[in-house]
PDB file of N, CA and C in Angstrom:
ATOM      1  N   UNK A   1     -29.524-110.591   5.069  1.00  0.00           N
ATOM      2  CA  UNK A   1     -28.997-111.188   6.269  1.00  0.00           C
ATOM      3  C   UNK A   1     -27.646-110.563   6.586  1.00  0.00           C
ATOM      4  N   UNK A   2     -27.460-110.386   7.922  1.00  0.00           N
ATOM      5  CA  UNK A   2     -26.192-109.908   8.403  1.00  0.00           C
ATOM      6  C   UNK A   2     -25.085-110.763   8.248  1.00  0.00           C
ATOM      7  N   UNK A   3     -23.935-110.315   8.525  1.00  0.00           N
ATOM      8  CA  UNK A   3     -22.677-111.291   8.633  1.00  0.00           C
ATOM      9  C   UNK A   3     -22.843-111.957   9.825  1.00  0.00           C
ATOM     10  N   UNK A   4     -23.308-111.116  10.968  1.00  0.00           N
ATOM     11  CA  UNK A   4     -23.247-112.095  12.036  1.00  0.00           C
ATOM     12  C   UNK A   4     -24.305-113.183  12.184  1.00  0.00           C
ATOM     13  N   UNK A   5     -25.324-113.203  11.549  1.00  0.00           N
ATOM     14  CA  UNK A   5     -26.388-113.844  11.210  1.00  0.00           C
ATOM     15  C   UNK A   5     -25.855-115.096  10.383  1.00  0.00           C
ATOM     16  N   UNK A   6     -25.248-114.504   9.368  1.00  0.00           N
ATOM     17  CA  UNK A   6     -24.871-116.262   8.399  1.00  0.00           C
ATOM     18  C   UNK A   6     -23.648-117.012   9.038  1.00  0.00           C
ATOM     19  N   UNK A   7     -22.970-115.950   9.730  1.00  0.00           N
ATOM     20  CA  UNK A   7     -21.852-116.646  10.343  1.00  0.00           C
ATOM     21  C   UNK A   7     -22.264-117.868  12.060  1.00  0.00           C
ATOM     22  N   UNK A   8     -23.853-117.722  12.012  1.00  0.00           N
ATOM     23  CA  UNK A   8     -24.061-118.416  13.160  1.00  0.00           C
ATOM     24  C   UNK A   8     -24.514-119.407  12.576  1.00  0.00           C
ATOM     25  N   UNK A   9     -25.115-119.595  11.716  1.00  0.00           N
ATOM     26  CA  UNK A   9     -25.692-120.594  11.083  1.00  0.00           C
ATOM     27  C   UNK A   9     -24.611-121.732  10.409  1.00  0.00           C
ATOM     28  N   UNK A  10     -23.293-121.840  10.339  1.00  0.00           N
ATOM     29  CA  UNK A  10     -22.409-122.225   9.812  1.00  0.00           C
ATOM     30  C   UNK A  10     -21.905-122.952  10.793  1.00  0.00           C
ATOM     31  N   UNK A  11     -21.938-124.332  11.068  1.00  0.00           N
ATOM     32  CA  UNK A  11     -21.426-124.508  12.736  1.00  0.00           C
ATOM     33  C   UNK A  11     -20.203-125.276  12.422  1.00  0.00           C
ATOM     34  N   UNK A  12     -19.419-125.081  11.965  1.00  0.00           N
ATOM     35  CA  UNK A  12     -17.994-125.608  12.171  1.00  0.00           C
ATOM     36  C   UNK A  12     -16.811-124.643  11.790  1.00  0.00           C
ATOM     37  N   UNK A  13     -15.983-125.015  12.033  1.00  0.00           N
ATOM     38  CA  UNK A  13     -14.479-124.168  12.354  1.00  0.00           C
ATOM     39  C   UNK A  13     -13.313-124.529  11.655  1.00  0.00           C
ATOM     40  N   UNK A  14     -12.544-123.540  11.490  1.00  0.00           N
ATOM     41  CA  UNK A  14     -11.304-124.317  11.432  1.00  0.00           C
ATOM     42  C   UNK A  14     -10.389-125.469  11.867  1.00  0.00           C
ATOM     43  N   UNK A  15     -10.162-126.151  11.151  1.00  0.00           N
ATOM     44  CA  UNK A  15      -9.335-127.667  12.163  1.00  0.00           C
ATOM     45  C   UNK A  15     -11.027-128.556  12.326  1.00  0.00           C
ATOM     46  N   UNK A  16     -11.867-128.740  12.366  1.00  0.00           N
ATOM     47  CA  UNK A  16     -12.608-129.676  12.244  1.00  0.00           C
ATOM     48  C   UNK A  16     -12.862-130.799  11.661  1.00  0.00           C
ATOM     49  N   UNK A  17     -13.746-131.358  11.850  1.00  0.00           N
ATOM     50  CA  UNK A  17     -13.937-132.839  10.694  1.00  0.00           C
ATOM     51  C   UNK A  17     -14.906-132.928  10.307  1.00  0.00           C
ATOM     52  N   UNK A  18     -15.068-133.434   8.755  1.00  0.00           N
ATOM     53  CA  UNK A  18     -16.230-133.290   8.684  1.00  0.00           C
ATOM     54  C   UNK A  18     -16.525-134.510   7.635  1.00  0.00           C
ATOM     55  N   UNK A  19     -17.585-134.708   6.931  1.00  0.00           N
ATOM     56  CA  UNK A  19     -17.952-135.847   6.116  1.00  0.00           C
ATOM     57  C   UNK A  19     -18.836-135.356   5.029  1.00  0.00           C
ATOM     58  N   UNK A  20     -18.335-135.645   3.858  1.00  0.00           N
ATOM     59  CA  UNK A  20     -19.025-135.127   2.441  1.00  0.00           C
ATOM     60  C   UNK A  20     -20.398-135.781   2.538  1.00  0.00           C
ATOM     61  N   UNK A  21     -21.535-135.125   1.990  1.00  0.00           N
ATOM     62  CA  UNK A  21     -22.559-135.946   2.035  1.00  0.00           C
ATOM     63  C   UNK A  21     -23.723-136.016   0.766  1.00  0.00           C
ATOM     64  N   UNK A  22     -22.517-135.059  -0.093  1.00  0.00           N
ATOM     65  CA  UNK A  22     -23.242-135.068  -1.597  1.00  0.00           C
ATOM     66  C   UNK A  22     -22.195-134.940  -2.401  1.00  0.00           C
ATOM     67  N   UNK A  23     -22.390-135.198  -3.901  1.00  0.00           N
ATOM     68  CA  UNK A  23     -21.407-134.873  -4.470  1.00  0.00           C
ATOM     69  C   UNK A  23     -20.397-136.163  -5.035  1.00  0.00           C
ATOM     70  N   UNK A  24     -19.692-135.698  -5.718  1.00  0.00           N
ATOM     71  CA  UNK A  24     -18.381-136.461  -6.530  1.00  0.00           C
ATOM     72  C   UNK A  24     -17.326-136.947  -5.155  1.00  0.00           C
ATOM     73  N   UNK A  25     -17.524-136.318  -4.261  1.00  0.00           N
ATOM     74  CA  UNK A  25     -16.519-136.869  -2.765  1.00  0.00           C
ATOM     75  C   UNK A  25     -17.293-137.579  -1.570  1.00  0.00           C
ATOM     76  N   UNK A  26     -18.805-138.037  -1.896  1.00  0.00           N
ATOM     77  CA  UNK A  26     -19.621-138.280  -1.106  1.00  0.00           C
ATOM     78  C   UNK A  26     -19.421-139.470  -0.119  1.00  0.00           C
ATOM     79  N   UNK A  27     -19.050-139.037   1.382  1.00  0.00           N
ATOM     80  CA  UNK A  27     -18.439-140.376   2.124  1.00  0.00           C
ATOM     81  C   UNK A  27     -17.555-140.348   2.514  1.00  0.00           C
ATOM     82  N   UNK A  28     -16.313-139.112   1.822  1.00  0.00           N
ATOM     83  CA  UNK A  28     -15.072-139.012   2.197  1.00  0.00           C
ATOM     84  C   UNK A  28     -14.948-138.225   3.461  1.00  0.00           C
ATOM     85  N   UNK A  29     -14.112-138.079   4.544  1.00  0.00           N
ATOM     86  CA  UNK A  29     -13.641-137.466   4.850  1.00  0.00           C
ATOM     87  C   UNK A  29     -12.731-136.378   5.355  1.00  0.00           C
ATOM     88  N   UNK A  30     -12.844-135.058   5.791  1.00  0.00           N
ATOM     89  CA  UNK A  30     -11.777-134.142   5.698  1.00  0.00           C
ATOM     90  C   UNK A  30     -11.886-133.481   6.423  1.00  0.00           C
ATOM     91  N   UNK A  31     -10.592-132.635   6.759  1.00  0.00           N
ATOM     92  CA  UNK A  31     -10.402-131.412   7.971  1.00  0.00           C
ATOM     93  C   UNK A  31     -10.783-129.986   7.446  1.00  0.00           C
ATOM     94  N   UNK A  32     -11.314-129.376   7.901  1.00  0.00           N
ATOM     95  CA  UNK A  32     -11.618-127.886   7.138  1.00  0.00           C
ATOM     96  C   UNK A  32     -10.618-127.034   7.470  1.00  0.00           C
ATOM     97  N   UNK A  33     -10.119-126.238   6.392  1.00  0.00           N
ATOM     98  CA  UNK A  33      -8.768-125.838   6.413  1.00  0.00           C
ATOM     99  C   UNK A  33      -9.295-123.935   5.993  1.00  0.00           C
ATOM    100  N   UNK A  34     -10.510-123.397   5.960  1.00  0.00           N
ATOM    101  CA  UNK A  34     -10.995-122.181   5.772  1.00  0.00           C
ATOM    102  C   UNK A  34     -12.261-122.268   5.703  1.00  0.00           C
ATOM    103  N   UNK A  35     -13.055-121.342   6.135  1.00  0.00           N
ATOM    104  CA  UNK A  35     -14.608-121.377   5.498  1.00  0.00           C
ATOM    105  C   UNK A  35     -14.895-119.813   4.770  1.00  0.00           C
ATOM    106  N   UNK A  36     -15.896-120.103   4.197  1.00  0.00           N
ATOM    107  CA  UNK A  36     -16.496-118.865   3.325  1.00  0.00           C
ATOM    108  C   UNK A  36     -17.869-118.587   3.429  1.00  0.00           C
ATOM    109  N   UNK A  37     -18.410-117.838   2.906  1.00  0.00           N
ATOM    110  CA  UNK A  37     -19.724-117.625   2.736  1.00  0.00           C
ATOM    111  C   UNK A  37     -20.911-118.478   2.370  1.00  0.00           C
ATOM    112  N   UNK A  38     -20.191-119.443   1.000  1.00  0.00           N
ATOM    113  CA  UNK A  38     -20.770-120.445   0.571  1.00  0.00           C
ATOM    114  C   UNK A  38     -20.340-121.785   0.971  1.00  0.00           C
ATOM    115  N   UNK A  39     -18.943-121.526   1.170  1.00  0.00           N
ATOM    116  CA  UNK A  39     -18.144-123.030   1.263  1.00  0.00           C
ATOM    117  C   UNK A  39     -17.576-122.944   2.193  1.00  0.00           C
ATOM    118  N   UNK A  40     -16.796-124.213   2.440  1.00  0.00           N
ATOM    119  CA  UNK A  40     -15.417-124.690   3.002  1.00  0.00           C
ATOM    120  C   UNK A  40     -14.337-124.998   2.227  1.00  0.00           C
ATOM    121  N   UNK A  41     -13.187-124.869   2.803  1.00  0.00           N
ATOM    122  CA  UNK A  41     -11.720-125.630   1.980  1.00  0.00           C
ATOM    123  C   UNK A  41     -11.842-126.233   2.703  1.00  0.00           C
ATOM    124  N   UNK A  42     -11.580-127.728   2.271  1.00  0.00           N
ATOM    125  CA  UNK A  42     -11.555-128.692   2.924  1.00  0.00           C
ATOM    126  C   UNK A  42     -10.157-129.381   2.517  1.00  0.00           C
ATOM    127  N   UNK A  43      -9.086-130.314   3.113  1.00  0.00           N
ATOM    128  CA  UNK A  43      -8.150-131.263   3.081  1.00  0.00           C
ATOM    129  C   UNK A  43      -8.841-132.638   3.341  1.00  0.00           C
ATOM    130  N   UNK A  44      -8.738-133.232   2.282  1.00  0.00           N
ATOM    131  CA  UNK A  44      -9.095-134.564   2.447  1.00  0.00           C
ATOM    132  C   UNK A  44      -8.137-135.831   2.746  1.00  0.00           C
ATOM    133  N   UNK A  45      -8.538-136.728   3.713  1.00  0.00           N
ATOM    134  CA  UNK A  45      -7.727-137.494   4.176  1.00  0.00           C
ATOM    135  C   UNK A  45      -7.173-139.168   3.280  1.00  0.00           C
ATOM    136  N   UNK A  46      -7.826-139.304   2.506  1.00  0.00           N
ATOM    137  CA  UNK A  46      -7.518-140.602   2.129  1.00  0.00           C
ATOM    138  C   UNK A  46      -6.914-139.922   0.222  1.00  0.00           C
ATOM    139  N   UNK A  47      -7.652-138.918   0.133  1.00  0.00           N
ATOM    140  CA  UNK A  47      -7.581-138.701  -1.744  1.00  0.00           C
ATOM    141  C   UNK A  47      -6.228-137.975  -1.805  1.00  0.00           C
ATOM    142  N   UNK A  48      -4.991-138.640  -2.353  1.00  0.00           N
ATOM    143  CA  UNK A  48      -4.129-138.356  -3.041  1.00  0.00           C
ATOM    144  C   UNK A  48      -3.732-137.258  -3.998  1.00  0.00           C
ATOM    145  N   UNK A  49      -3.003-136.353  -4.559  1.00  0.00           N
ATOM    146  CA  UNK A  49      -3.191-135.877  -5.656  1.00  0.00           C
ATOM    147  C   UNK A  49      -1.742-136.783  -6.629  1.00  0.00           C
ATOM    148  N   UNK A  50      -1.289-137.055  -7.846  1.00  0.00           N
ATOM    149  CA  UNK A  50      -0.502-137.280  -8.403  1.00  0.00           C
ATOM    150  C   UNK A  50       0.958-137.626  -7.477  1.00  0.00           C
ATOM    151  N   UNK A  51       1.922-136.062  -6.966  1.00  0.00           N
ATOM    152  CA  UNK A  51       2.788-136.044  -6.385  1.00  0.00           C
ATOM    153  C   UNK A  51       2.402-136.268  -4.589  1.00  0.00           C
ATOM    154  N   UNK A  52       1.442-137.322  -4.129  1.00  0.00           N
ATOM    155  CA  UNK A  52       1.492-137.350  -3.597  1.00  0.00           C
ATOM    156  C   UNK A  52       1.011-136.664  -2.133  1.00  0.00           C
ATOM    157  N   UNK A  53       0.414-135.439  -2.286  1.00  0.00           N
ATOM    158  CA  UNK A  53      -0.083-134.887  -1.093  1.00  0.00           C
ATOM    159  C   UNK A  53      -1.834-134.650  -1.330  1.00  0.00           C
ATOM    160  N   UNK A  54      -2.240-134.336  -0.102  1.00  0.00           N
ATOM    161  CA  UNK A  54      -4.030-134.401   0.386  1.00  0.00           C
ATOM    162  C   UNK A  54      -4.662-133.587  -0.538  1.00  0.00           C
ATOM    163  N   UNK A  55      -5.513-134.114  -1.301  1.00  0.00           N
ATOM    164  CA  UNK A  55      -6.751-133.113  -2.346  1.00  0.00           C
ATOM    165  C   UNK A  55      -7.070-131.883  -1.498  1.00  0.00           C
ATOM    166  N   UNK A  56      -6.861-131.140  -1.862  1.00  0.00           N
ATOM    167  CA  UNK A  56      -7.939-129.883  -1.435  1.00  0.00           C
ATOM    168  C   UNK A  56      -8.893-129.698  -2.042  1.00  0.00           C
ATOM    169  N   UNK A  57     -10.121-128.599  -2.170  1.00  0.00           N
ATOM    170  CA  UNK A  57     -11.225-128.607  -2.841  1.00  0.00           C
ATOM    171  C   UNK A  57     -12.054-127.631  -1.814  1.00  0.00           C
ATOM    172  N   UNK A  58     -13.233-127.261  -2.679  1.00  0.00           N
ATOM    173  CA  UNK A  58     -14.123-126.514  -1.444  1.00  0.00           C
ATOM    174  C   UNK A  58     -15.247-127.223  -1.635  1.00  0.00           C
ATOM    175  N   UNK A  59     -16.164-127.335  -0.486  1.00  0.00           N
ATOM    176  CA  UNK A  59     -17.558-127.864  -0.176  1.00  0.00           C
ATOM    177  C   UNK A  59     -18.455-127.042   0.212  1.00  0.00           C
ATOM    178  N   UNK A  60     -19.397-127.329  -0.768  1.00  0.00           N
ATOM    179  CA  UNK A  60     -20.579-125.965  -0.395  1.00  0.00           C
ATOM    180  C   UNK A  60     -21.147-126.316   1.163  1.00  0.00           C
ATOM    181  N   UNK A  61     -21.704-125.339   1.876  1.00  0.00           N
ATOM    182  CA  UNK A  61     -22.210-125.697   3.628  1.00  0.00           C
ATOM    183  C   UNK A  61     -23.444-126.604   3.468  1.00  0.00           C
ATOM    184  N   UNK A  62     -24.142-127.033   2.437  1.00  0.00           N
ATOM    185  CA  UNK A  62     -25.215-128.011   2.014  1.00  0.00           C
ATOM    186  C   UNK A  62     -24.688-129.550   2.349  1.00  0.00           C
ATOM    187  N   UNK A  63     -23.401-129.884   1.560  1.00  0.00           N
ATOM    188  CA  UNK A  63     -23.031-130.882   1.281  1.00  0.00           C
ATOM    189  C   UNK A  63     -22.016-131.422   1.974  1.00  0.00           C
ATOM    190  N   UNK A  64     -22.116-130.889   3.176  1.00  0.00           N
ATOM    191  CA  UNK A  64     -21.324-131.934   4.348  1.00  0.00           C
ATOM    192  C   UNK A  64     -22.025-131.947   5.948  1.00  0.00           C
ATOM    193  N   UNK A  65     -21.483-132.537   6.687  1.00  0.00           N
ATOM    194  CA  UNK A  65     -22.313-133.197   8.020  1.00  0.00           C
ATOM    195  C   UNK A  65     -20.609-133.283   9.191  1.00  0.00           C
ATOM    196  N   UNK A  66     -21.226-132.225   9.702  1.00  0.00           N
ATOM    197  CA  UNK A  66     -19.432-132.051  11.069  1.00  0.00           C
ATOM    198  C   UNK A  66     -19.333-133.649  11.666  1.00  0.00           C
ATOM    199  N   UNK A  67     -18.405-134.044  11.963  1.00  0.00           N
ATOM    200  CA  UNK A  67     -18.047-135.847  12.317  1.00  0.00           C
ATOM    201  C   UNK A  67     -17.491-135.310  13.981  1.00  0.00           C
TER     202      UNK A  67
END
């Protein structure tokens, strides 16, 4: 498959929203802050880390649903 081929199939963007829908974060929601081939970086809105600022993490393109 081409790049421009997997890159159509991927339908969300930077700055979006989206909603986990598998997984250890399942339910949460977050803004996508990069995408990849397999994944997203995602910023999550409610999960904390220790000092205080938004979990990051990546989400495979399986396991979330654009809000």
């Amino acid at each position: 498959m081409s790049d421009v081929e997997e890159k159509s199939l991927i339908d969300v963007e930077v700055d979006d929203r989206i909603q986990v829908t598998k997984g250890e974060y399942k339910g949460e929601k977050a803004s996508v802050i990069n995408i990849y081939n397999n994944t997203i970086a995602v910023c999550f809105d409610t999960i904390k880390q220790k000092d205080g600022t938004s979990l990051r993490t990546v989400v495979k393109h399986d396991s979330y649903k654009k809000i």
